[in-house]
N, C-alpha and C. Protein backbone atom coordinates (compact mmCIF):
# COMPACT_ATOMS: atom_id res chain seq x y z
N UNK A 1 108.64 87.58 149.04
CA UNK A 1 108.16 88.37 147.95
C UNK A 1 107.12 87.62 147.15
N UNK A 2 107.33 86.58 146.99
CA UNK A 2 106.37 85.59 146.51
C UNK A 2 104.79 85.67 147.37
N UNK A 3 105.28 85.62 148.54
CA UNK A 3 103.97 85.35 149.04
C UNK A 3 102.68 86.71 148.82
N UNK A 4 103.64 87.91 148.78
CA UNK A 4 102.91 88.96 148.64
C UNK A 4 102.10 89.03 147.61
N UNK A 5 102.83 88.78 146.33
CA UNK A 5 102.33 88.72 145.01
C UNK A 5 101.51 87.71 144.65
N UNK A 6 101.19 86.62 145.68
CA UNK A 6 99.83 85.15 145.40
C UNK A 6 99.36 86.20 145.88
N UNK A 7 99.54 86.76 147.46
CA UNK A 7 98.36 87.67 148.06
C UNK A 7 97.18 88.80 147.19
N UNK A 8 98.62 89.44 146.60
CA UNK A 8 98.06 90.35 145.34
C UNK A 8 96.69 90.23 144.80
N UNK A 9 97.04 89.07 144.13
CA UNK A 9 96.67 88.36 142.92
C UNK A 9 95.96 88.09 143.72
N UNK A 10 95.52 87.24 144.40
CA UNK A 10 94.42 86.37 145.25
C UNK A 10 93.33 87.26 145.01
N UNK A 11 94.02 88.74 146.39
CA UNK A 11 93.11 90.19 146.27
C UNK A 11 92.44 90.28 145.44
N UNK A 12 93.00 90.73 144.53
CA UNK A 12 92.61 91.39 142.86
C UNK A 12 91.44 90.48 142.22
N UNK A 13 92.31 89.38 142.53
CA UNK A 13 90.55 88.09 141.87
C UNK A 13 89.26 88.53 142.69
N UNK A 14 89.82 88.19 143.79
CA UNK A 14 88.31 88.19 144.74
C UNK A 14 87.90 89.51 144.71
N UNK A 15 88.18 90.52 144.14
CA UNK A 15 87.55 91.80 144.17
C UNK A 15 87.12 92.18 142.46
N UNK A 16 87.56 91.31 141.63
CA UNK A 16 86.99 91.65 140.33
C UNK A 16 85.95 90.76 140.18
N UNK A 17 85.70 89.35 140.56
CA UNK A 17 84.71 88.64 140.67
C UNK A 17 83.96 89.13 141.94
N UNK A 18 83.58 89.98 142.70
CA UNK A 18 82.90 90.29 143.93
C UNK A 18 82.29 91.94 143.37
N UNK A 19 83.39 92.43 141.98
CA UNK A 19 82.72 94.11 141.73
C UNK A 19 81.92 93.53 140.81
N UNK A 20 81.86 92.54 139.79
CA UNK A 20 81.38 92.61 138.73
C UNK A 20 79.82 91.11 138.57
N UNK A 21 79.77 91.00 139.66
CA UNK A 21 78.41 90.90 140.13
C UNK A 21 77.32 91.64 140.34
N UNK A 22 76.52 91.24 139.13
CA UNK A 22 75.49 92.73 139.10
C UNK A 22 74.04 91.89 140.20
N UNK A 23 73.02 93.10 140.60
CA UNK A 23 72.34 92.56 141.70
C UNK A 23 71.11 92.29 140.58
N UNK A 24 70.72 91.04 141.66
CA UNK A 24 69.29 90.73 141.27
C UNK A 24 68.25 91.66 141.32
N UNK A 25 68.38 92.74 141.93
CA UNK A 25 67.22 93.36 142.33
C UNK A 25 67.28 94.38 140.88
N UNK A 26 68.78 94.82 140.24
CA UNK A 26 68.20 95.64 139.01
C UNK A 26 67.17 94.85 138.48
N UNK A 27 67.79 93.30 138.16
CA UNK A 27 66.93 92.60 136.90
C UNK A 27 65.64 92.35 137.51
N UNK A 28 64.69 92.61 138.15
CA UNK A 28 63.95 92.47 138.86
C UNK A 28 63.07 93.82 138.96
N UNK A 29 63.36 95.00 139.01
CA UNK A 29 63.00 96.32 138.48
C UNK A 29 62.87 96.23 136.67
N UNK A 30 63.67 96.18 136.30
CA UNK A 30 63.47 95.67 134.92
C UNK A 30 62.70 95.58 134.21
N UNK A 31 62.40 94.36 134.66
CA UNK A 31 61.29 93.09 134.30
C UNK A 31 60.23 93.45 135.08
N UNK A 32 59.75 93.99 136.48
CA UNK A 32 58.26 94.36 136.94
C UNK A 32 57.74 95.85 135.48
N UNK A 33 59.35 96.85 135.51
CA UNK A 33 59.05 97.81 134.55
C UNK A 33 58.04 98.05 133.61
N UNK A 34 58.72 96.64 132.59
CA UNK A 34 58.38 95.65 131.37
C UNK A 34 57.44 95.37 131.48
N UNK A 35 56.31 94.52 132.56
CA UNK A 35 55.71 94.46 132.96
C UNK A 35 54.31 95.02 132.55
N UNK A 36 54.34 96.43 133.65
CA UNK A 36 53.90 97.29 133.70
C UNK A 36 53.75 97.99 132.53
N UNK A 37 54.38 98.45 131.81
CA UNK A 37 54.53 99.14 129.95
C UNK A 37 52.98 97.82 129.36
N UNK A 38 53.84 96.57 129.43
CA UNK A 38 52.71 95.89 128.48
C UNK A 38 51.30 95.69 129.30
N UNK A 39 51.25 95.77 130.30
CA UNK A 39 49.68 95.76 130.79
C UNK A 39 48.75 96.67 130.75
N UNK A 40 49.61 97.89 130.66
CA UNK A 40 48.89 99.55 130.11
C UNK A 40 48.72 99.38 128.41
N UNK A 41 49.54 98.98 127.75
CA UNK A 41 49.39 98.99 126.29
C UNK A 41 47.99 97.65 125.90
N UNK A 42 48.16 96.77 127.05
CA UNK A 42 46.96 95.74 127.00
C UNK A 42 45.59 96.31 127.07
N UNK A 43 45.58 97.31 128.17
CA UNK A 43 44.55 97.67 128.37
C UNK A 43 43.98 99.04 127.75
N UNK A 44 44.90 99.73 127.14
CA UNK A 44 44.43 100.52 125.91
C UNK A 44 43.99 99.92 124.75
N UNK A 45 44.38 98.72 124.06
CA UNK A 45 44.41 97.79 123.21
C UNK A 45 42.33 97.74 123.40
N UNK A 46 42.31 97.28 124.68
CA UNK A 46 40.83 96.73 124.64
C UNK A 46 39.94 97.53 125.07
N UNK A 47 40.58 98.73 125.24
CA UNK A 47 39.64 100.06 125.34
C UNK A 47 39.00 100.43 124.08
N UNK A 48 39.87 100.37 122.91
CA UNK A 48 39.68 100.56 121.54
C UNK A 48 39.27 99.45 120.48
N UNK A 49 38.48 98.34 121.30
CA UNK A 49 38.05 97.54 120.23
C UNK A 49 36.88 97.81 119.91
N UNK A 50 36.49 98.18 118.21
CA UNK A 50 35.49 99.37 117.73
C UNK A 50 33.92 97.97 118.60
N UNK A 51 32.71 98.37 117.91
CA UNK A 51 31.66 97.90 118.53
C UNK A 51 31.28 97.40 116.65
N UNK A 52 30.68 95.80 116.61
CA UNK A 52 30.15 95.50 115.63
C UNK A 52 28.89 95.65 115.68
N UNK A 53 28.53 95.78 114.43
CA UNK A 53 26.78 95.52 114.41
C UNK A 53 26.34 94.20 114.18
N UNK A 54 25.37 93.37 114.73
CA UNK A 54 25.27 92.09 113.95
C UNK A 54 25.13 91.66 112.79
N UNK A 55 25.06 90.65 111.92
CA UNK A 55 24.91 90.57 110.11
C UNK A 55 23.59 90.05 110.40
N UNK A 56 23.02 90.78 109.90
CA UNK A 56 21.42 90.76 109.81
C UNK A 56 21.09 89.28 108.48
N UNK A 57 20.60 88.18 108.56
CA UNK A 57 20.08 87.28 107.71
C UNK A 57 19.58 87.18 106.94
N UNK A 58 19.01 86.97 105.93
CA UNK A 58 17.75 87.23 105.20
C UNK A 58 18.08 85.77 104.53
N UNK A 59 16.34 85.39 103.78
CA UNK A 59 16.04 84.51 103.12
C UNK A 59 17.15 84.46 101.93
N UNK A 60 17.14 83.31 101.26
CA UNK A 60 17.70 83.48 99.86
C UNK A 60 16.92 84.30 98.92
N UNK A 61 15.43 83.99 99.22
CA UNK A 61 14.67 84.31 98.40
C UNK A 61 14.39 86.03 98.29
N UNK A 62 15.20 86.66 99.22
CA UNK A 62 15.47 87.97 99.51
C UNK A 62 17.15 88.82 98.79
N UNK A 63 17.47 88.09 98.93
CA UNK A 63 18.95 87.76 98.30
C UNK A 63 18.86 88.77 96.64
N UNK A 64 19.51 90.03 96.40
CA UNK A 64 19.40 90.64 95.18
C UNK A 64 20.50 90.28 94.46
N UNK A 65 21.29 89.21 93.43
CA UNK A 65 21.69 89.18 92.31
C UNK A 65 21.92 90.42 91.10
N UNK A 66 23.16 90.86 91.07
CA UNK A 66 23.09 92.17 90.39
C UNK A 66 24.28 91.39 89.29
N UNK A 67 24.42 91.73 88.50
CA UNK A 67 25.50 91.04 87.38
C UNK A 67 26.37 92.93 87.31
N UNK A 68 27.23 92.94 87.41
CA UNK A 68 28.05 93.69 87.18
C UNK A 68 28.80 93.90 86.20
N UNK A 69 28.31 94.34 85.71
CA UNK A 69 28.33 94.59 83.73
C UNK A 69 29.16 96.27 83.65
N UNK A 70 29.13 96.97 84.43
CA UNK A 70 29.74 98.32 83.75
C UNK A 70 31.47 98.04 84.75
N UNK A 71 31.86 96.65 85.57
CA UNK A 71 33.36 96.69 85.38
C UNK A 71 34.08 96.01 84.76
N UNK A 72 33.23 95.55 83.42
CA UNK A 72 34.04 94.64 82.14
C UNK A 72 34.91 95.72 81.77
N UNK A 73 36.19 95.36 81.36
CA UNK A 73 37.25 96.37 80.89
C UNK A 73 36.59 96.62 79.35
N UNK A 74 36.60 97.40 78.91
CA UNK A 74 36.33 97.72 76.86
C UNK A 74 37.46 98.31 76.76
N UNK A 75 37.78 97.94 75.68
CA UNK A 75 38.76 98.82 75.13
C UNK A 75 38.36 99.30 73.75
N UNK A 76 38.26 101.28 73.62
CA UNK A 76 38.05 102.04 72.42
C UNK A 76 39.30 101.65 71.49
N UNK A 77 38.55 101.92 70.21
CA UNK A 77 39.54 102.03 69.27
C UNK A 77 38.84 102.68 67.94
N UNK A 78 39.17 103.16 67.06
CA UNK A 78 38.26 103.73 65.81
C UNK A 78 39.11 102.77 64.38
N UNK A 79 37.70 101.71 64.24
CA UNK A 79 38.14 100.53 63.05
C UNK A 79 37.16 100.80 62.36
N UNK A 80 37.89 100.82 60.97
CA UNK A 80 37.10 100.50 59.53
C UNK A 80 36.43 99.01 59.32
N UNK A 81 35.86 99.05 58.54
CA UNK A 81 34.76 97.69 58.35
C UNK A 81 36.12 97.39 57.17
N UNK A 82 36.61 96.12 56.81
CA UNK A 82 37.31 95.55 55.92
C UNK A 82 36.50 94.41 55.26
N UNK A 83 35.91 93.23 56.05
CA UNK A 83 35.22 92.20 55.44
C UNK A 83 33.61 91.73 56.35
N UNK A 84 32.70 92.27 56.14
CA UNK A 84 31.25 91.53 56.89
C UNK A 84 29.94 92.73 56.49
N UNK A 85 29.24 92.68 57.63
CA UNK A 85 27.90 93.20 57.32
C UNK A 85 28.17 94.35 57.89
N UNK A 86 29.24 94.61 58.98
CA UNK A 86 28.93 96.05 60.27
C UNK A 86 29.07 95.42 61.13
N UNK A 87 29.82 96.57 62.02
CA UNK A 87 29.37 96.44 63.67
C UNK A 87 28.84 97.61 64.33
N UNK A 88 27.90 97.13 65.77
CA UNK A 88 27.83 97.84 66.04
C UNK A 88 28.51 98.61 67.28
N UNK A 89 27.73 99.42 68.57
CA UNK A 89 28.90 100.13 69.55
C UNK A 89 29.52 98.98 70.44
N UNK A 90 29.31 97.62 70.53
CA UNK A 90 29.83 96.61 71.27
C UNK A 90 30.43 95.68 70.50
N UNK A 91 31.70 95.48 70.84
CA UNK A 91 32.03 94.10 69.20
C UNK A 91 32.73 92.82 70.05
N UNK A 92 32.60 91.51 69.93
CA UNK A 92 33.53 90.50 70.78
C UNK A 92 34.49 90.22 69.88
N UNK A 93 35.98 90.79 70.46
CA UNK A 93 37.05 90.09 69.71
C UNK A 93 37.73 89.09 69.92
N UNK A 94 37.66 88.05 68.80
CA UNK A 94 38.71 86.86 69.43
C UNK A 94 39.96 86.87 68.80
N UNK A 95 40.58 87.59 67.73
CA UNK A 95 42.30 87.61 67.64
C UNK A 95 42.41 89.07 66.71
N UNK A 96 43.62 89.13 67.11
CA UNK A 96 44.20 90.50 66.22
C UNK A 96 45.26 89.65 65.03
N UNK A 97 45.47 90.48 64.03
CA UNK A 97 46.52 90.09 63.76
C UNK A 97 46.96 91.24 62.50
N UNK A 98 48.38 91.02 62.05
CA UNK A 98 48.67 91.97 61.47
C UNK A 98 49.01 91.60 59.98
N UNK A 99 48.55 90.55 59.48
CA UNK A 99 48.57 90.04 57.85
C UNK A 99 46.90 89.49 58.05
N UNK A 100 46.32 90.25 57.03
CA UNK A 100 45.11 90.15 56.57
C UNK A 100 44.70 88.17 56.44
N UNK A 101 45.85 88.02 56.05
CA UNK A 101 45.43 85.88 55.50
C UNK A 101 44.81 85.51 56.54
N UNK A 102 45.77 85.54 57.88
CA UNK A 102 45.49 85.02 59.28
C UNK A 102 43.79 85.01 59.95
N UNK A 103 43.92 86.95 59.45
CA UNK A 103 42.47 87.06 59.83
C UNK A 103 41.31 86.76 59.38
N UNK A 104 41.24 86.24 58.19
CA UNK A 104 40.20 85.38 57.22
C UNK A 104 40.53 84.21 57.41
N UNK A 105 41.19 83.67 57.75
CA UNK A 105 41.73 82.08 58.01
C UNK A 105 40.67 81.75 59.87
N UNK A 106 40.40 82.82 60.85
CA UNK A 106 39.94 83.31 61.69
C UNK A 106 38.13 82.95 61.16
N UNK A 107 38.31 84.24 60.81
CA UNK A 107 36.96 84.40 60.14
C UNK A 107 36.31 82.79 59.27
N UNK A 108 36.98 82.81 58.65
CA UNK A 108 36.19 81.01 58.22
C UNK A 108 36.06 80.44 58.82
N UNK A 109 37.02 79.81 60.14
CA UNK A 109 36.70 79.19 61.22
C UNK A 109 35.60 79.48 62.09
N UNK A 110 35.27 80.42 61.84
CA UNK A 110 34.25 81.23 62.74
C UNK A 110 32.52 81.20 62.53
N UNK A 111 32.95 81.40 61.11
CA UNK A 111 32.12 81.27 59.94
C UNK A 111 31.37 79.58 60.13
N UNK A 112 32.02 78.82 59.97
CA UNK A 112 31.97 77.38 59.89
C UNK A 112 31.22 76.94 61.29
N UNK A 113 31.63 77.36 62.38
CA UNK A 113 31.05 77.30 63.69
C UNK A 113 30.05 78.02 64.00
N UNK A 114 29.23 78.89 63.17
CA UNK A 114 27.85 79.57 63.17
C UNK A 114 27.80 81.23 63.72
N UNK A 115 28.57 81.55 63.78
CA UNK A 115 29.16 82.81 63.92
C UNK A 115 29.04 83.84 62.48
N UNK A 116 28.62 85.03 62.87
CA UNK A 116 28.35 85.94 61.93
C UNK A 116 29.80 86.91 61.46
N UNK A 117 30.76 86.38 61.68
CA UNK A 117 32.44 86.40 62.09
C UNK A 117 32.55 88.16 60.84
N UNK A 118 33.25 88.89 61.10
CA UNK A 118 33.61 90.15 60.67
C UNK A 118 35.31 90.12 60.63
N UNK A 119 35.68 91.17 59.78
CA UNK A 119 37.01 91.91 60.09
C UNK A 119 36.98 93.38 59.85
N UNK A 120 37.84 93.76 61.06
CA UNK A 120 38.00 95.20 61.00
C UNK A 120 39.28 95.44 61.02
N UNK A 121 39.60 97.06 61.12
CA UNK A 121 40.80 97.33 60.62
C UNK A 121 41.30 98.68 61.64
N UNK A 122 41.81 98.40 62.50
CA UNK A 122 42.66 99.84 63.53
C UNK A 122 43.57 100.06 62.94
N UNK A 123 43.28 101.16 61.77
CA UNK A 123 44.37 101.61 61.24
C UNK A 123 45.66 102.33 62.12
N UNK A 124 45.33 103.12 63.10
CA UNK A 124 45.99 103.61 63.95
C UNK A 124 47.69 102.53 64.55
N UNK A 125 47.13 101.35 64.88
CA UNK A 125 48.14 100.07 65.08
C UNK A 125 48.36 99.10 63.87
N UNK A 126 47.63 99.36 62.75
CA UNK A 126 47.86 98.41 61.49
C UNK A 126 47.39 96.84 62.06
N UNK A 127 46.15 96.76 62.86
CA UNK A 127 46.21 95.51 63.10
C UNK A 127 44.75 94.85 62.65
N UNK A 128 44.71 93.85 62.26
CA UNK A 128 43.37 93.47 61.50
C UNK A 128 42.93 92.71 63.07
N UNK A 129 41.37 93.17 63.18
CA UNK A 129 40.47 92.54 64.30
C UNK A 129 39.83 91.52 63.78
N UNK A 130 39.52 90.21 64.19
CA UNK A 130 38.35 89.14 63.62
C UNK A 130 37.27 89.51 65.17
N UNK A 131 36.00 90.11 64.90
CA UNK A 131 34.83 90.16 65.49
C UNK A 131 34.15 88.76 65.34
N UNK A 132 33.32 88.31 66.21
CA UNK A 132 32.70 87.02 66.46
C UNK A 132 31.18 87.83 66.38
N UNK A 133 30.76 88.76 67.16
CA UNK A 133 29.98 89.21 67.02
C UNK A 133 29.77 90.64 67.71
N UNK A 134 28.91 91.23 67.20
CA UNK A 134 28.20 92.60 67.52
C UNK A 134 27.18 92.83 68.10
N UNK A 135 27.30 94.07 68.90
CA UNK A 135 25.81 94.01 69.44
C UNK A 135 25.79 95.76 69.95
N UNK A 136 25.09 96.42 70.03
CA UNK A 136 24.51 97.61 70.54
C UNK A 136 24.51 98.30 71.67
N UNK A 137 24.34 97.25 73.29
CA UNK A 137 24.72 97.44 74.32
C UNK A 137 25.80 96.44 74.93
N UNK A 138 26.30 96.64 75.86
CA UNK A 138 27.84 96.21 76.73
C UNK A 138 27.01 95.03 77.21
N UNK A 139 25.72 94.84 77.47
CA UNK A 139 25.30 93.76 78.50
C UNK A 139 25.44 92.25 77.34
N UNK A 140 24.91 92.51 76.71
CA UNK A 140 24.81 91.21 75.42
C UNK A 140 26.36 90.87 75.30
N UNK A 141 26.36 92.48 74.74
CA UNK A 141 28.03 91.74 74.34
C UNK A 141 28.91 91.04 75.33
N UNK A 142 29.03 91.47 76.77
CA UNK A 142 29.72 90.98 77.82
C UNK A 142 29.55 89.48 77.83
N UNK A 143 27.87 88.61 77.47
CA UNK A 143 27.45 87.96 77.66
C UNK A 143 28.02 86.75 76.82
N UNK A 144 28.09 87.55 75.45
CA UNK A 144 29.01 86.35 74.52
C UNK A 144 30.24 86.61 74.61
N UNK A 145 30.68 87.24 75.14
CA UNK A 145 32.69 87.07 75.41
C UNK A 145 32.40 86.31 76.32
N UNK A 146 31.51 86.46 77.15
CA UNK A 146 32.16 84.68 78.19
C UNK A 146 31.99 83.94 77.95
N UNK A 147 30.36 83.39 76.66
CA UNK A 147 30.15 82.35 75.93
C UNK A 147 31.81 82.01 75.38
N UNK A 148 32.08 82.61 74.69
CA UNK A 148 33.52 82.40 73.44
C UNK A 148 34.28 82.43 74.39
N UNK A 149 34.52 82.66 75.42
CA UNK A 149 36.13 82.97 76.36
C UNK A 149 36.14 81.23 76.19
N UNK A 150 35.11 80.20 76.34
CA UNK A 150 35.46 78.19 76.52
C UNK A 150 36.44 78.28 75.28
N UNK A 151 36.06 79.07 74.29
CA UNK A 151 36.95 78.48 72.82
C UNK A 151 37.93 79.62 72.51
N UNK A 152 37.46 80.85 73.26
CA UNK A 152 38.62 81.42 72.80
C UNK A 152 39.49 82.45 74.21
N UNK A 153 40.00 81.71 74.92
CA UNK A 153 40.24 82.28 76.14
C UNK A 153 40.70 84.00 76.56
N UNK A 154 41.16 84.60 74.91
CA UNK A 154 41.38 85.98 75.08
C UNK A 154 40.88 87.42 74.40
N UNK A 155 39.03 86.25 74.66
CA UNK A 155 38.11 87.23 73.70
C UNK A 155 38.03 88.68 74.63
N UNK A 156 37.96 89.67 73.94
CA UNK A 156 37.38 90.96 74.70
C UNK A 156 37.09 92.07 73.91
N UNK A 157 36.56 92.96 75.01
CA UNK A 157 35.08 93.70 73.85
C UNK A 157 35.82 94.72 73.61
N UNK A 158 35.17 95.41 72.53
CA UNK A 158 36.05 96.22 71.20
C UNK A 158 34.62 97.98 71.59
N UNK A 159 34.60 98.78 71.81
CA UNK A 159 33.77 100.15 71.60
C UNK A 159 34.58 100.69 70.35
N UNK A 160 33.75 100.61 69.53
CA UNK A 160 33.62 101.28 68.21
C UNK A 160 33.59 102.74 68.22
N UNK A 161 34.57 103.32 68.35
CA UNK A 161 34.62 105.42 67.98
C UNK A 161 34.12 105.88 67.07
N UNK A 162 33.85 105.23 65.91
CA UNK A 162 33.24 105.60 64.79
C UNK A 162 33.82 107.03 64.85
């Protein structure tokens, strides 16, 4: 009875290790499959690479320099004149603040450094503006907010709503 049951068993091994051998030849279909998929997707790939034009050269001395002046941010606001001569539709601001002292404490400093220094007043936010200077068009004015941005890193221009 013994011997039957090694036999069994023997059987049973050699037929679960002999079913569960998978063939080389699936993995081999497979993988040519695989293959095949990426060499078609390769060669659509380089069917569709658009056509450049060359970059045409030119002198420097051809070269047009445009200053881009209308994507300075402005920000509107409608301010009363509180302390100076006027401003006009362009103003450079270098601080806000919301106690009048601060902003004459501003203004003298400003004053002292050769600056025609102003304060205005956005009643709308209650906040006092110190102006450095004024000017008529966006191009000037743009020009001295970057002068003042060395001393005052968060100057920016003010459009007057009048």
């Amino acid at each position: 009875m013994k011997k039957y049951m090694v036999l069994c068993a023997g059987l049973c091994l050699a037929m679960a290790l002999t079913g569960c051998k998978s063939k080389e030849s699936a993995y081999k279909q497979a993988y040519e499959k695989a293959k095949a998929a990426e060499s078609a997707q390769q060669e659509t790939e380089e069917a569709e690479i658009p056509v450049v034009t060359p970059v045409q050269t030119r002198p420097v001395t051809e070269a047009k320099v445009v200053d881009n002046v209308d994507n300075v941010a402005v920000r509107e606001e409608r301010v009363t004149m509180v302390n100076g001569a006027g401003v006009r539709n362009f103003s450079v601001v270098v601080g806000s603040f919301s106690v009048i002292a601060n902003a004459e404490g501003l203004q003298q400093r400003l004053k002292n450094a050769g600056y025609s220094a102003q304060i205005v007043k956005n009643t709308d936010r209650n906040m006092y503006r110190v102006v450095a200077s004024t000017f008529d068009d966006k191009a000037s004015a743009v020009q001295s907010r970057d002068q003042l941005r060395s001393s005052y890193p968060d100057a920016w221009l003010l459009y007057n709503l009048k």
